[in-house]
N, C-alpha and C. Protein backbone atom coordinates (compact mmCIF):
# COMPACT_ATOMS: atom_id res chain seq x y z
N UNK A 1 0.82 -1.19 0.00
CA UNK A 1 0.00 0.00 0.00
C UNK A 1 0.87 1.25 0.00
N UNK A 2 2.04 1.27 0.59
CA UNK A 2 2.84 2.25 0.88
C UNK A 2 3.03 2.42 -0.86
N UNK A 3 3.97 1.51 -1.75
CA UNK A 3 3.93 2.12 -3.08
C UNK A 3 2.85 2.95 -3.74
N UNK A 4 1.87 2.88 -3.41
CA UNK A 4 0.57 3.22 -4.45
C UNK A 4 -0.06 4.54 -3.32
N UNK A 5 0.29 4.79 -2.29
CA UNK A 5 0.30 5.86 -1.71
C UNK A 5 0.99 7.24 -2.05
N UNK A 6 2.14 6.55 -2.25
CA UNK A 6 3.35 7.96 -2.43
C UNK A 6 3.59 8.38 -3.97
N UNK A 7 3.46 7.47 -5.41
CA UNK A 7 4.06 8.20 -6.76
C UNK A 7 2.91 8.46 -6.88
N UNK A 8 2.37 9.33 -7.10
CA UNK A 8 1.02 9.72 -7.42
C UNK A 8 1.56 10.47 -9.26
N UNK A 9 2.38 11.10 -8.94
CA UNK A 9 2.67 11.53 -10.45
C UNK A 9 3.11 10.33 -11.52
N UNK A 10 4.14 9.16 -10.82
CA UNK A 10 4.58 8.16 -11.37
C UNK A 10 3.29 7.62 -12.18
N UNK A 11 2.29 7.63 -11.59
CA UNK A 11 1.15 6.82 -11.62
C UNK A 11 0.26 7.74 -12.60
N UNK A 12 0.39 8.97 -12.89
CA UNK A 12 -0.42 9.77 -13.70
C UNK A 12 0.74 9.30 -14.94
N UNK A 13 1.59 9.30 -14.98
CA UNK A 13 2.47 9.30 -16.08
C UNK A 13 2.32 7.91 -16.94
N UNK A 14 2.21 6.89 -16.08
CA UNK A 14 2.13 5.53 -16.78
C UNK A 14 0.49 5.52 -17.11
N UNK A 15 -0.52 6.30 -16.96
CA UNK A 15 -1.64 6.70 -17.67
C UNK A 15 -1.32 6.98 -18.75
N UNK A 16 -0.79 7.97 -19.18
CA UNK A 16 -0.29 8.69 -20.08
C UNK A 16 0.15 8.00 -21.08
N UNK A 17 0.97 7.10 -20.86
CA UNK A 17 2.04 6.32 -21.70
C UNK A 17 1.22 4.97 -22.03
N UNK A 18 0.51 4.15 -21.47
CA UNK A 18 -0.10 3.66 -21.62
C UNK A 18 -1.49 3.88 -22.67
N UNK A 19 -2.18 5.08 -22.35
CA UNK A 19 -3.20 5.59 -23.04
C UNK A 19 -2.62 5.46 -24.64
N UNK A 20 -1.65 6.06 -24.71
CA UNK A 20 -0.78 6.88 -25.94
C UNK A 20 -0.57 5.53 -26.58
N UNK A 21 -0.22 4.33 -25.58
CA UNK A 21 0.58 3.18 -26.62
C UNK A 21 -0.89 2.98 -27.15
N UNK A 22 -2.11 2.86 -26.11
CA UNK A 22 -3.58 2.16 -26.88
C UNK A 22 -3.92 2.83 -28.31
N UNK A 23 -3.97 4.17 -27.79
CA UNK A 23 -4.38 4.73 -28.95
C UNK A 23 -3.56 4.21 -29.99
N UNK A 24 -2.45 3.97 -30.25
CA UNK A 24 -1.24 4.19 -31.67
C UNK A 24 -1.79 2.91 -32.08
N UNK A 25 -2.38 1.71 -31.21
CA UNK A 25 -2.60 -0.13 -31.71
C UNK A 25 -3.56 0.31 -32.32
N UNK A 26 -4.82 1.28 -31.73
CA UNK A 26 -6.06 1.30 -32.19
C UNK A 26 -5.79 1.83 -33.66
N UNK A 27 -5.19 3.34 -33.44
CA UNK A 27 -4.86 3.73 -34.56
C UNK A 27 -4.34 2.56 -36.25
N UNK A 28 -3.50 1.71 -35.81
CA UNK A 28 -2.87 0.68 -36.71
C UNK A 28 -3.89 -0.46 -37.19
N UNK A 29 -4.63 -0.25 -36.08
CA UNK A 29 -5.72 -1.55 -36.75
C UNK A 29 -6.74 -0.92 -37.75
N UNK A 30 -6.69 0.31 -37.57
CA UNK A 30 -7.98 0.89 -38.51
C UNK A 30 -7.41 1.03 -39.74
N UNK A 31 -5.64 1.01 -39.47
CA UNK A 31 -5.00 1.93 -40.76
C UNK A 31 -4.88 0.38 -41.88
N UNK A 32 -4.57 -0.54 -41.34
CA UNK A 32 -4.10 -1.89 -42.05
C UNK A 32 -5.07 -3.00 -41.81
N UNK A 33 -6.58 -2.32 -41.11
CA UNK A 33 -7.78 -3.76 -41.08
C UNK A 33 -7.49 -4.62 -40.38
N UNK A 34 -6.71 -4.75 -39.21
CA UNK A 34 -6.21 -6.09 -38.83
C UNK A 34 -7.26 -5.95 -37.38
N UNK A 35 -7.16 -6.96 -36.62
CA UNK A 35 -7.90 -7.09 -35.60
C UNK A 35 -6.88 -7.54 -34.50
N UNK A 36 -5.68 -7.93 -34.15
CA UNK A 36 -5.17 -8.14 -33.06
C UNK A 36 -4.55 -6.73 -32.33
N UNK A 37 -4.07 -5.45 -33.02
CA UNK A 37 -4.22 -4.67 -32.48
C UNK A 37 -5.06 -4.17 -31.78
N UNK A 38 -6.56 -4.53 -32.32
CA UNK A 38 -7.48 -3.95 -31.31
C UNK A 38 -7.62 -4.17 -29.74
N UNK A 39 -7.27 -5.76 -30.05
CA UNK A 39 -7.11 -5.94 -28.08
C UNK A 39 -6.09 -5.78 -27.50
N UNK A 40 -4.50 -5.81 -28.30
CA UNK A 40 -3.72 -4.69 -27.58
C UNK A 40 -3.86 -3.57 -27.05
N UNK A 41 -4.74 -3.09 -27.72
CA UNK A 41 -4.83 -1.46 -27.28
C UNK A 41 -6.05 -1.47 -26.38
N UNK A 42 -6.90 -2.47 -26.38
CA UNK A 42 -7.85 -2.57 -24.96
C UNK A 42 -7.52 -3.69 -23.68
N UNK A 43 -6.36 -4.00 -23.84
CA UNK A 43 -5.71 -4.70 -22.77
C UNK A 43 -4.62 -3.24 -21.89
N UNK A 44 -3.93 -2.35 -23.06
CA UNK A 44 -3.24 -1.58 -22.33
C UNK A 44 -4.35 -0.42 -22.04
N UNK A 45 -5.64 -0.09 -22.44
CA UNK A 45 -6.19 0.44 -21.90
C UNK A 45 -7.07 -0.21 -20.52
N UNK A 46 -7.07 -1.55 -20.26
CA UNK A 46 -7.61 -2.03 -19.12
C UNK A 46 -5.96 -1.24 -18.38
N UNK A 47 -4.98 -1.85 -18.46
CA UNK A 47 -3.85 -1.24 -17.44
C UNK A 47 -3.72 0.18 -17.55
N UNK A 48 -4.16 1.16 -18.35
CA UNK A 48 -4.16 2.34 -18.65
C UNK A 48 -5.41 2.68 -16.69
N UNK A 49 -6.59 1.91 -16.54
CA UNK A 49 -7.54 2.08 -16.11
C UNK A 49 -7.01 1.98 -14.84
N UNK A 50 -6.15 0.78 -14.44
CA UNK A 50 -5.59 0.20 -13.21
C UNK A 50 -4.44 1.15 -12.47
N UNK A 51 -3.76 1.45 -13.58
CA UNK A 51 -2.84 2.96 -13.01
C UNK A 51 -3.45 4.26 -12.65
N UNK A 52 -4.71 4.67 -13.30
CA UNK A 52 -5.76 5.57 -13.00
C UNK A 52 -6.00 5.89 -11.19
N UNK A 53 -6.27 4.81 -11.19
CA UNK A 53 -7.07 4.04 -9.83
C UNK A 53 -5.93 4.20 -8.88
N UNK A 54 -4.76 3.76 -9.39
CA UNK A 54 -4.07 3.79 -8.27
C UNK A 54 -3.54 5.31 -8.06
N UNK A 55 -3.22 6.00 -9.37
CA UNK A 55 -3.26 7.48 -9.15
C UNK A 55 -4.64 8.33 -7.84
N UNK A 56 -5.45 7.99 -8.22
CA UNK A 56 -6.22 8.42 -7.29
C UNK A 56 -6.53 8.29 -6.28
N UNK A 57 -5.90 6.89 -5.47
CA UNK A 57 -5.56 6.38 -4.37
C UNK A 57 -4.84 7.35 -4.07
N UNK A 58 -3.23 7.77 -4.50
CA UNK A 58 -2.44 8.33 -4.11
C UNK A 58 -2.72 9.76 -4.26
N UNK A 59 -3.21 10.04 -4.37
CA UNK A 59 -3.83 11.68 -4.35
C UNK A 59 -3.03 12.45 -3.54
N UNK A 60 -2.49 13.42 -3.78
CA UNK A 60 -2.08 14.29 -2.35
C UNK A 60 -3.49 14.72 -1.51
């Protein structure tokens, strides 16, 4: 609990980076029709969701 208490920015940042990778899979699957990007990019948006959460745990 102590980790997920204290980076609160760490934890906004791997939102960030995470979000950004979903979008670029989503982006690639629309660009080339393919379909396994799509659940890349909604698997790193489930962990996109999980870092969220813990950001807001850690709130100042």
């Amino acid at each position: 609990m102590g980790l997920i208490r204290r980076y609160f920015y760490f934890w906004v940042a791997l939102v960030a980076v995470f979000t950004a990778a979903a979008a670029t899979n989503i982006a690639l699957a629309v660009t080339y029709s393919e379909l396994w990007p799509v659940w890349v990019g909604l698997a790193l948006l489930v962990v996109a969701a999980g870092c969220a959460r813990a950001a807001v745990r850690a709130r100042p």
